[in-house]
Protein backbone atom coordinates (compact mmCIF):
# COMPACT_ATOMS: atom_id res chain seq x y z
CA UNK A 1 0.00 0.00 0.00
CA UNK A 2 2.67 2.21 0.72
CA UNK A 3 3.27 2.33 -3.08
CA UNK A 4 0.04 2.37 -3.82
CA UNK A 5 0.35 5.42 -6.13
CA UNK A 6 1.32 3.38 -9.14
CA UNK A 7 -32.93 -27.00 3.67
CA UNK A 8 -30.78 -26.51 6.57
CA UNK A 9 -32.48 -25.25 9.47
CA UNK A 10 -33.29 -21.39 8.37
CA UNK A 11 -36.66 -21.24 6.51
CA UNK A 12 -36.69 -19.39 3.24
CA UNK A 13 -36.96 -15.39 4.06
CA UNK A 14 -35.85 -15.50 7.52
CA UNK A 15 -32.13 -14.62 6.90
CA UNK A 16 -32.31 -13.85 2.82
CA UNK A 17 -30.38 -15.11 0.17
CA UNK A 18 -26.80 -15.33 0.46
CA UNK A 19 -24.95 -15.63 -2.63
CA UNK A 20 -23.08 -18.82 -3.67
CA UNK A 21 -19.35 -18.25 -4.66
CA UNK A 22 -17.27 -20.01 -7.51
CA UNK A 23 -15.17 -21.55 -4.62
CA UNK A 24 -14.90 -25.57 -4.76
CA UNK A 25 -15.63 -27.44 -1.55
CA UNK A 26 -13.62 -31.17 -0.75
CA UNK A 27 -15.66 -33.32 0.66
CA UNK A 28 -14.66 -36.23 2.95
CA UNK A 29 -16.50 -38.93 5.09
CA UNK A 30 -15.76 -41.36 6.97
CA UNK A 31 -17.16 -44.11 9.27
CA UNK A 32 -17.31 -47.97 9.62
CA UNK A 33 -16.09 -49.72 13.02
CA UNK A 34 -13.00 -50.48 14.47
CA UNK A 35 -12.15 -53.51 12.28
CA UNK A 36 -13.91 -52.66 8.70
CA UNK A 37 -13.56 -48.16 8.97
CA UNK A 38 -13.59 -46.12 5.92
CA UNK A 39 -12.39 -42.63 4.79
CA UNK A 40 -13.46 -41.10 1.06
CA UNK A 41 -13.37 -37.90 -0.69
CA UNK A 42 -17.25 -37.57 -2.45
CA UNK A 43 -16.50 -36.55 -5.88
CA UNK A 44 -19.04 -34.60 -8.29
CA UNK A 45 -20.84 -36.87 -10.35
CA UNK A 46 -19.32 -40.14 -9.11
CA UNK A 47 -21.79 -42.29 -7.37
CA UNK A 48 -19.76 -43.93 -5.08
CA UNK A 49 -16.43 -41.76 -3.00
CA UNK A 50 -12.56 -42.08 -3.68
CA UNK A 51 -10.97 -44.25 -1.14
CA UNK A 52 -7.84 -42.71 0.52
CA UNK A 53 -5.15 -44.82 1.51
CA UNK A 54 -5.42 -48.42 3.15
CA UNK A 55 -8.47 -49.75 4.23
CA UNK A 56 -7.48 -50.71 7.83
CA UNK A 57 -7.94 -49.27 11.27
CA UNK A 58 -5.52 -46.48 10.86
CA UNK A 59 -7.39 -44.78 7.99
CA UNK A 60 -10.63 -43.88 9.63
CA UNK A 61 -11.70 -40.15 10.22
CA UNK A 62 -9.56 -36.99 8.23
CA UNK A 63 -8.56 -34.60 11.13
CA UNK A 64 -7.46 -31.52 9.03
CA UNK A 65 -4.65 -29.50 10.21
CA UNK A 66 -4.25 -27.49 6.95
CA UNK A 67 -4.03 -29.46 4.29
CA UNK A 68 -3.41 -33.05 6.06
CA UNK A 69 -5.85 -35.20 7.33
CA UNK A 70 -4.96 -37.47 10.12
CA UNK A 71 -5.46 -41.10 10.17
CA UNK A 72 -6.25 -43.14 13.13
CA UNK A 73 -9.10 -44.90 14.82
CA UNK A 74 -11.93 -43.08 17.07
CA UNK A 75 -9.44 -39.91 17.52
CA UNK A 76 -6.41 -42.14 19.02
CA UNK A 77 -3.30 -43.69 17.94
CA UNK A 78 -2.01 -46.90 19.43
CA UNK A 79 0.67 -47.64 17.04
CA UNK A 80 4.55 -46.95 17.54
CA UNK A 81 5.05 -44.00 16.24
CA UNK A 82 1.67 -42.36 15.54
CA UNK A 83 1.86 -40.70 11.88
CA UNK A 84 0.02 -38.20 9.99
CA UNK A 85 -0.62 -38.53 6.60
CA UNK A 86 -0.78 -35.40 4.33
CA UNK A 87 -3.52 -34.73 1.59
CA UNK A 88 -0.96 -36.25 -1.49
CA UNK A 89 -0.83 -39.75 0.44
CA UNK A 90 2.96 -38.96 2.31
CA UNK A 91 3.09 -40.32 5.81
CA UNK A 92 4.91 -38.03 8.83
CA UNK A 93 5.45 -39.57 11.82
CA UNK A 94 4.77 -38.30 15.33
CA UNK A 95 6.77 -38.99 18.35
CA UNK A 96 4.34 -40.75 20.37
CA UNK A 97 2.58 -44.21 21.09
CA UNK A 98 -0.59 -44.10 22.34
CA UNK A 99 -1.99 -40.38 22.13
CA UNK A 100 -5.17 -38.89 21.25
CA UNK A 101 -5.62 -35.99 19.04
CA UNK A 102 -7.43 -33.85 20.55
CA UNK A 103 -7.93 -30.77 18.33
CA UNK A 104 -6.11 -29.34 14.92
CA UNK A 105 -5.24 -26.47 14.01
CA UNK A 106 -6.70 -25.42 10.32
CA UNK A 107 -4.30 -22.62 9.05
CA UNK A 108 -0.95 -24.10 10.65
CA UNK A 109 0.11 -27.85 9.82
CA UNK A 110 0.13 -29.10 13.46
CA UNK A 111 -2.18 -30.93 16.24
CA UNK A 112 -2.76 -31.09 19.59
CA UNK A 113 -2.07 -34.40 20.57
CA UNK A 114 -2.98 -35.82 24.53
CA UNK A 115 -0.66 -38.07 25.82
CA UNK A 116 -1.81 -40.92 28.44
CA UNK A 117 -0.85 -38.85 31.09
CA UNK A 118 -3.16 -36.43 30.04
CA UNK A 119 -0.71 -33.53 28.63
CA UNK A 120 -0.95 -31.60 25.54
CA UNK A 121 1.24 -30.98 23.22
CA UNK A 122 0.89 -28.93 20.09
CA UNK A 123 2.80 -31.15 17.44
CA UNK A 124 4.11 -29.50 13.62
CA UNK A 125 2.95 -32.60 11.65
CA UNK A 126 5.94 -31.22 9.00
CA UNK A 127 8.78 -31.20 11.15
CA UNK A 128 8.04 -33.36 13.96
CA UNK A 129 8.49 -30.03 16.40
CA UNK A 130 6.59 -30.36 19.65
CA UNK A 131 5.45 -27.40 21.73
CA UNK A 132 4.37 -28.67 25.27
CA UNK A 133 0.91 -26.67 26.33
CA UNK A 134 1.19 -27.73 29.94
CA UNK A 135 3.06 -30.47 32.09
CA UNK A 136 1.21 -33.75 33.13
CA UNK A 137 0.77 -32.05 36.16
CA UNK A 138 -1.99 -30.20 35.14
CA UNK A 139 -3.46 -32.45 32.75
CA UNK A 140 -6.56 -32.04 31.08
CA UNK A 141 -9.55 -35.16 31.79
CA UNK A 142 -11.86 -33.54 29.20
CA UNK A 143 -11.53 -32.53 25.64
CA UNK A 144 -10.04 -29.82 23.60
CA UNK A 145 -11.25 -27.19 21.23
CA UNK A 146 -9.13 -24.98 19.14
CA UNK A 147 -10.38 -21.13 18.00
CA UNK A 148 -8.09 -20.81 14.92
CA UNK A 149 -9.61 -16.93 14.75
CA UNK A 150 -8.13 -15.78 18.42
CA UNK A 151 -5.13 -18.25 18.11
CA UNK A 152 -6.42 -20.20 21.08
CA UNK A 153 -6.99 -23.60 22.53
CA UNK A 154 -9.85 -24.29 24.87
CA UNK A 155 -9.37 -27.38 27.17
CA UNK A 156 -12.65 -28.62 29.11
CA UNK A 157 -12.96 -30.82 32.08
CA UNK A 158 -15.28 -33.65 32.16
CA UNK A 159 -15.71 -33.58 35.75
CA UNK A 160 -18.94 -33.00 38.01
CA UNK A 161 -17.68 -29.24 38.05
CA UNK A 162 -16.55 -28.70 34.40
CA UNK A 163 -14.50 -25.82 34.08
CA UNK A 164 -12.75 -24.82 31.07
CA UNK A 165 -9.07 -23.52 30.54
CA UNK A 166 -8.36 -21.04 27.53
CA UNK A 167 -4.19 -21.61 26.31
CA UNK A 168 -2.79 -18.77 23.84
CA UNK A 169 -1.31 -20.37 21.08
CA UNK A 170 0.34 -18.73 18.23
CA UNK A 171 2.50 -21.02 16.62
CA UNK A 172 5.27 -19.57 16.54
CA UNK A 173 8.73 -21.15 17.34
CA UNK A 174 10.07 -22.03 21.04
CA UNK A 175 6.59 -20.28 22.37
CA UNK A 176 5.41 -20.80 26.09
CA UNK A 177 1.60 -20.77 25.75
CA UNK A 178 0.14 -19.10 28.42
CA UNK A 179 -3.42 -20.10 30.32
CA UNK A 180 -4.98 -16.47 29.57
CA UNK A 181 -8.47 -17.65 31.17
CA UNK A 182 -10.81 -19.55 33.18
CA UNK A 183 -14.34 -20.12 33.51
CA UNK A 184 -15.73 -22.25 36.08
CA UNK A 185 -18.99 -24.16 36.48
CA UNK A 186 -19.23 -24.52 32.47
CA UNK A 187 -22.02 -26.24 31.49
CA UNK A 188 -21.49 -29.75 29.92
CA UNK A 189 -23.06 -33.09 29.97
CA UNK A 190 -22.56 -34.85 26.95
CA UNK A 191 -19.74 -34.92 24.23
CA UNK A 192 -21.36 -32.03 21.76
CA UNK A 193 -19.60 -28.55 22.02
CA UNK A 194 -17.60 -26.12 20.02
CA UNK A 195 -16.15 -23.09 20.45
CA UNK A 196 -16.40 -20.37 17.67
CA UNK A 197 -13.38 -19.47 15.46
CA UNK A 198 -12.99 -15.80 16.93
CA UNK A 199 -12.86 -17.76 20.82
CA UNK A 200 -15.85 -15.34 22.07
CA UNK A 201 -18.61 -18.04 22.42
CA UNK A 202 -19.02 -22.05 23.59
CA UNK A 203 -21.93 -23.99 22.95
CA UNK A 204 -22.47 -27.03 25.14
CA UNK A 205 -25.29 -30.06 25.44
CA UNK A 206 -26.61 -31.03 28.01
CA UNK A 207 -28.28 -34.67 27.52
CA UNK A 208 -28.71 -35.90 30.94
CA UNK A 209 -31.41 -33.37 31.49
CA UNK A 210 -35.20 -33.64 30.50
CA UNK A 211 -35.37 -31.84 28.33
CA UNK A 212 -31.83 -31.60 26.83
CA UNK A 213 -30.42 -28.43 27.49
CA UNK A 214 -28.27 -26.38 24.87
CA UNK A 215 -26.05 -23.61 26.69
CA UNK A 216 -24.00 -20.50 25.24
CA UNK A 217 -21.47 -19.46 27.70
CA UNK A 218 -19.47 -16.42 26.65
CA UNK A 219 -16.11 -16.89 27.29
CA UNK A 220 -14.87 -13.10 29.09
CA UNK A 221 -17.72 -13.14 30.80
CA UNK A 222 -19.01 -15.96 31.83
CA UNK A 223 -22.63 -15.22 30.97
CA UNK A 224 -25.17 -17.96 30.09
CA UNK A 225 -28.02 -18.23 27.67
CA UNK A 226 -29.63 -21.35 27.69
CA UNK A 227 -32.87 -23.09 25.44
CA UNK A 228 -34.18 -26.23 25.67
CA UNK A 229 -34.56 -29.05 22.93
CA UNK A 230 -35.79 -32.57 23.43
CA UNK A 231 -32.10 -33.72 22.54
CA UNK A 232 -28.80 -32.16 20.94
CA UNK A 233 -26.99 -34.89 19.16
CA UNK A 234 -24.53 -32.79 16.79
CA UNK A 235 -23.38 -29.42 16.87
CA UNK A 236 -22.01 -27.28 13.97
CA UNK A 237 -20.48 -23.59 13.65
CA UNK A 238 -21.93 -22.02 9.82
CA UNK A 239 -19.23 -19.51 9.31
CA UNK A 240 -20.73 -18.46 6.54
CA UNK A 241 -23.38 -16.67 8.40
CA UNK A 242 -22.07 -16.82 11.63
CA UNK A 243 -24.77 -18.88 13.18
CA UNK A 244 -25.31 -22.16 15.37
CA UNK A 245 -26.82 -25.60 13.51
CA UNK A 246 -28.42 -28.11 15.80
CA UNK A 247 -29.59 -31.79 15.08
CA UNK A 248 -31.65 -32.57 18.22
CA UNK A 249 -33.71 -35.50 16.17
CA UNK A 250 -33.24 -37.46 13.46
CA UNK A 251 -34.52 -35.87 10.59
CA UNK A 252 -34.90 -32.43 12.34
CA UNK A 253 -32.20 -29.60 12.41
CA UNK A 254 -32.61 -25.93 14.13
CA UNK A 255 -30.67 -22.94 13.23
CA UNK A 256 -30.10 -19.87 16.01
CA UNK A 257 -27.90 -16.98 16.28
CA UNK A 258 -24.41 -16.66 17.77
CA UNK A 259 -26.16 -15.38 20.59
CA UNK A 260 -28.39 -18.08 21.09
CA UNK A 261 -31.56 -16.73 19.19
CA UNK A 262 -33.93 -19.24 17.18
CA UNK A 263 -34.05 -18.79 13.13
CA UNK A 264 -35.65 -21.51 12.50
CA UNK A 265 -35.77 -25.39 11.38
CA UNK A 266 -36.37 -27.58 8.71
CA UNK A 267 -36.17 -31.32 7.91
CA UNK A 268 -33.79 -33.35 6.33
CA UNK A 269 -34.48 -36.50 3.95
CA UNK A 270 -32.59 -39.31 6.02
CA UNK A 271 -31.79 -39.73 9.31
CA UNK A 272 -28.16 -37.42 10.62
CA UNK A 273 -25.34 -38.71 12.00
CA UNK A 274 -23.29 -35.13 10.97
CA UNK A 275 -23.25 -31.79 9.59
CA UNK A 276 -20.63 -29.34 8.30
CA UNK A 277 -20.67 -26.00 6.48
CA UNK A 278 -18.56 -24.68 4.14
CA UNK A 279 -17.07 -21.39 5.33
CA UNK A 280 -16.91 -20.51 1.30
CA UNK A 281 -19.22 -21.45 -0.55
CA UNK A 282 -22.33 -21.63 2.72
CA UNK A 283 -22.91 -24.46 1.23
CA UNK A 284 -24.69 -27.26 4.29
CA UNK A 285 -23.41 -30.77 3.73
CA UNK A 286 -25.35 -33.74 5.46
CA UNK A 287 -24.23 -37.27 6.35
CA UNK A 288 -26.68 -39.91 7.23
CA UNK A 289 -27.75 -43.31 7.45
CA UNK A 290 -30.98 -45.28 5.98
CA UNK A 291 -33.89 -46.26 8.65
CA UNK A 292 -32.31 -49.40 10.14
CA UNK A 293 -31.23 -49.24 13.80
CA UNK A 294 -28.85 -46.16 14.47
CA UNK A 295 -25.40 -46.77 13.99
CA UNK A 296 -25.33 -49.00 11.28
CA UNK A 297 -26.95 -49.26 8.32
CA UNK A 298 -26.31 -47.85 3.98
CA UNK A 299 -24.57 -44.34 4.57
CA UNK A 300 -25.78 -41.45 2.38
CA UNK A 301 -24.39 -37.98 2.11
CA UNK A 302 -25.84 -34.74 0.52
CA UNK A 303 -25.75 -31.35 -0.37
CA UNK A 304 -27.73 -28.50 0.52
CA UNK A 305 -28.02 -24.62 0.23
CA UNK A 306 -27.47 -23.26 3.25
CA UNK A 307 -29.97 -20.40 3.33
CA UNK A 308 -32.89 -22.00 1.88
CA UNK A 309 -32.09 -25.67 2.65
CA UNK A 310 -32.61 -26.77 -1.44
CA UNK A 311 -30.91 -29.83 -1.77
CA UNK A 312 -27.58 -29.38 -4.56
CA UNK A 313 -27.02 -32.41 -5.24
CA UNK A 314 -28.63 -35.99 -5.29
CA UNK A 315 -28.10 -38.29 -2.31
CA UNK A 316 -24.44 -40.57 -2.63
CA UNK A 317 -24.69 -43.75 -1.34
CA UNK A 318 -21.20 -44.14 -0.08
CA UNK A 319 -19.52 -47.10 0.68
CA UNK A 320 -19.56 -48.64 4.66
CA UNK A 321 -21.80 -48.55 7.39
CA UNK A 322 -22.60 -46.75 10.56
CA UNK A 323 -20.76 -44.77 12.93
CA UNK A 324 -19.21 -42.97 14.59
CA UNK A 325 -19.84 -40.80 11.36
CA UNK A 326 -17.98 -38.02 10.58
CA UNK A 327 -18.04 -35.53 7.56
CA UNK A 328 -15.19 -32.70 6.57
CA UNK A 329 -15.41 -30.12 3.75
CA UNK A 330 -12.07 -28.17 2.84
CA UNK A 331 -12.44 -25.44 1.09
CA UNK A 332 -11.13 -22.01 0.54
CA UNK A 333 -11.39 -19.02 3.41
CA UNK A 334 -14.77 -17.12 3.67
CA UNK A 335 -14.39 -13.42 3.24
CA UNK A 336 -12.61 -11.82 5.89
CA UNK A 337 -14.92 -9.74 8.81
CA UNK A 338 -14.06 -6.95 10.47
CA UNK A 339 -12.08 -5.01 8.40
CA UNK A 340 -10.48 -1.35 9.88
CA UNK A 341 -8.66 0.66 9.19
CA UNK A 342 -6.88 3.16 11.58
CA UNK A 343 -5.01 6.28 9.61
CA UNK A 344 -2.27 8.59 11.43
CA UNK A 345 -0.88 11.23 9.31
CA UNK A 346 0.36 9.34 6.85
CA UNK A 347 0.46 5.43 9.17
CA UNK A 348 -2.29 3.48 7.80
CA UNK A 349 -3.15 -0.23 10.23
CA UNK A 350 -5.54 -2.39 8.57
CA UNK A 351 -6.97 -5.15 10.83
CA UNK A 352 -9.32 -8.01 9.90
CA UNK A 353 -11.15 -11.38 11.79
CA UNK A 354 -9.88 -14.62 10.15
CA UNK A 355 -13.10 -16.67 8.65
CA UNK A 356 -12.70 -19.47 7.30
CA UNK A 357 -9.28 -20.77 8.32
CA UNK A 358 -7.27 -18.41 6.17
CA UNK A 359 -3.26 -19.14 6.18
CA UNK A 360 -2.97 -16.20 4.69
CA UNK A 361 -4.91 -12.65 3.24
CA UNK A 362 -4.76 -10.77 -0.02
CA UNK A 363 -5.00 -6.68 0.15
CA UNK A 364 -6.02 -5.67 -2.71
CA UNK A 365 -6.06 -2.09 -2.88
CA UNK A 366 -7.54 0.48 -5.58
CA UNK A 367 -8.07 3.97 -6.51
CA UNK A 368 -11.56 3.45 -7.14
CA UNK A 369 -14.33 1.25 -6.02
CA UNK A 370 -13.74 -2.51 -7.19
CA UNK A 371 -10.74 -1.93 -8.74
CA UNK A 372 -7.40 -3.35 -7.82
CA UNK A 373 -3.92 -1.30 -8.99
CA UNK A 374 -2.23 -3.27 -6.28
CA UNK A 375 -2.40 -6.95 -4.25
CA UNK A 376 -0.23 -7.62 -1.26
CA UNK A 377 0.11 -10.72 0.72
CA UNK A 378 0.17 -10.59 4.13
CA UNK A 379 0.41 -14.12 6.33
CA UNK A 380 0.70 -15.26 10.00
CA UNK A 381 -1.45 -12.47 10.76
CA UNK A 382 -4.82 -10.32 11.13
CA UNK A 383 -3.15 -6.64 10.99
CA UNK A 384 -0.54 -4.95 8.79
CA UNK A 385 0.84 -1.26 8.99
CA UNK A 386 1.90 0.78 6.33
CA UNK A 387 4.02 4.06 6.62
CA UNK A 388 4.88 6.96 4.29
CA UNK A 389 1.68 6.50 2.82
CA UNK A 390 0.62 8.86 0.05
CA UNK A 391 -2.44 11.56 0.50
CA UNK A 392 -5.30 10.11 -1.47
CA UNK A 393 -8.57 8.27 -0.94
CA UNK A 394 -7.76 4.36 -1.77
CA UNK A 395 -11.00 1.13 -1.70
CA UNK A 396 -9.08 -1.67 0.23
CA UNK A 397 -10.46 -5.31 0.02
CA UNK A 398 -9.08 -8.04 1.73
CA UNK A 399 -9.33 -12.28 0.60
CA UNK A 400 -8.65 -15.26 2.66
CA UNK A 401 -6.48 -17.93 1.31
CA UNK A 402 -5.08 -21.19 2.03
CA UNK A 403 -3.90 -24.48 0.81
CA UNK A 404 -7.24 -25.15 -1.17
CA UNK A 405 -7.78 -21.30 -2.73
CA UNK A 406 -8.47 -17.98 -2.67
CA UNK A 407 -11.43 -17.14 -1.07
CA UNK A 408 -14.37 -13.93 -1.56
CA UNK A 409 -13.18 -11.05 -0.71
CA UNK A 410 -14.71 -8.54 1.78
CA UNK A 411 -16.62 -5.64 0.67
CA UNK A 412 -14.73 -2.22 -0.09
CA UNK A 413 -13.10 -0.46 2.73
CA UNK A 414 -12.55 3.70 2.19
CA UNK A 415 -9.48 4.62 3.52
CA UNK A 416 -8.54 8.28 3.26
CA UNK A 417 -4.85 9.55 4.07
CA UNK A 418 -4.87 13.01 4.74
């Protein structure tokens, strides 16, 4: 710049029509049991998916940690050494036996893996560097969650008093994460919850209750918002629209607001087992079984727009059976939020919120509205600061990218320099 001279779950009218972008979504599934599990990429006009690698117990679910997937069976590794396997089939090994993976990070190749002991370590599945997030000592009996927006990993307890433990975690090289936050008395009584990508929010089900009970707690504060559903058996973050997608039933989904807020619901054609949303295209993808007894049975997976809940594409009768299911789409960043800019004399900071898991953002920066004289790639961060900036009124846009694409890019941002 400095040079710059030269039919889920919202019914139809409730949020309007959000267009569809160009962007292409990957689709993977996965499911089976221990002995006979599965993992395929669902291909466009193919009725059946692409196997990916062996068909044994190690190749079962795709945890992505930017463009890798991680093989092993019901989120643990039991083999000496543990390995990662990236998205062109090469295997990376892990220093550990016996681990679970307990989170990945989307824009950094890496995962947090949980020793027996109940440590965490962040692991670089490239280089085999491991970052220790706290000592056995204060291990973690819960889960973990990681906020690739606010750089942070969210560690709950499973205990009668769940409390939950925020780590910041940038990344970088030789860091000492540091416990930033605490909340106690978190609400949590079955596996379902997620933190959003910015770190703010944390939804939580509560099945042991009659009704179920799904709870927002807001991180800084503490706050609570709770509603009440007859069951909440999958949860999933739209970043698209920045909403919340329930499955409480079968062939029933709800949609609500970040804040907790009801949109609305709708029904899907086969019974659930999972739900994800593209963060750039907003496109709703389904996975689900036929009407024989839950956990087994024909698996199906589908397409859907995410505003209006039409269905994009037929049903695909993958290959394999029952659960536990799971279903990832990679994709291309959503359009980056947020976008400031702060001018001092002749100092402009831009700042943006991450969506979509971007590695990286493209500035493109014009002299009038739309236009682009100039693109400049900024990674590893959500700010930039140019000096010596020339007087003039210049249209900034900003794009996510990352190992799958370039992403939308946000709407014009006026920045005058005095």
């Amino acid at each position: 710049m400095a040079s710059t001279v030269a039919r889920f779950v919202v019914l139809v009218g409730v949020l309007g029509f959000a267009a569809i972008s160009s962007a292409q979504d990957r689709l993977f599934v996965s499911g089976g049991v221990v002995l006979q599990p599965y993992t395929e990429e669902i291909s466009a006009g193919a009725p059946f998916g692409t196997s990916l690698g062996p068909r044994s117990p190690l190749v079962h679910q795709p945890l992505i940690a930017g463009g890798r997937y991680v093989p092993n069976r019901l989120d643990s590794c039991d083999i000496t050494p543990c390995v990662v396997v990236d998205w062109q089939g090469a295997a990376h090994p892990l220093p550990y036996a016996f681990a679970s993976i307990v989170a990945t990070d989307p824009v950094r190749p890496r995962v947090f893996v949980q020793t027996a002991a109940g440590a965490v370590d962040a692991v670089d599945v490239e280089t085999g560097v491991v970052t220790p997030m706290f000592p056995a000592a204060a291990s973690v009996s819960g889960s973990c969650r990681y906020a690739f927006s606010a750089a942070r990993l969210f560690c709950l307890e499973a205990t009668a008093a769940p409390s939950l433990r925020v780590f910041a975690t940038g990344g970088a090289p030789g860091e000492t994460p540091q416990v930033v936050s605490t909340v106690a008395g978190v609400a949590y009584g079955s596996p379902p919850w997620l933190v959003t990508p910015d770190g703010a929010r944390l939804f939580s089900g509560e099945n042991a209750t009659t009704p179920a009970r799904l709870t927002l707690t807001y991180v800084v504060t503490g706050a609570r918002v709770t509603v009440d559903l007859p069951s909440v058996w999958e949860l999933a973050w739209d970043d698209f629209r920045e909403r919340l997608l329930v499955v409480p039933s079968v062939h029933i989904g709800h949609a609500f607001t970040k804040d907790l807020g009801y949109l609305g619901s709708a029904s899907f054609p086969f019974m659930i087992t999972a739900i994800t949303v593209s963060a750039a295209t907003g496109r709703l993808y389904a996975r689900g079984l036929d009407g024989q007894s839950a956990g087994y049975g024909d698996a199906y997976t589908a397409a859907f727009d995410g505003g209006t809940y039409a269905q994009l594409t037929p049903v695909v009768h993958t290959q394999g059976f029952g659960g536990p299911p799971r279903i990832t789409v990679l994709s291309p960043p959503g359009a980056p939020r947020d976008v400031a800019a702060a001018v001092q004399g002749h100092d402009v900071t831009l700042t943006w919120t991450n969506a979509g898991a971007a590695s990286a953002v493209l500035l493109d920066v014009g002299m009038v509205p739309g236009q682009t004289a100039l693109t400049v790639t900024i990674t590893g961060q959500s700010w930039v600061t140019f000096g010596g900036v020339p007087s003039g009124t210049y249209y900034v846009r900003v794009r996510g990218a990352n190992a799958f694409g370039v992403g939308r890019p946000s709407a014009d941002n006026v920045v005058i320099v005095p």
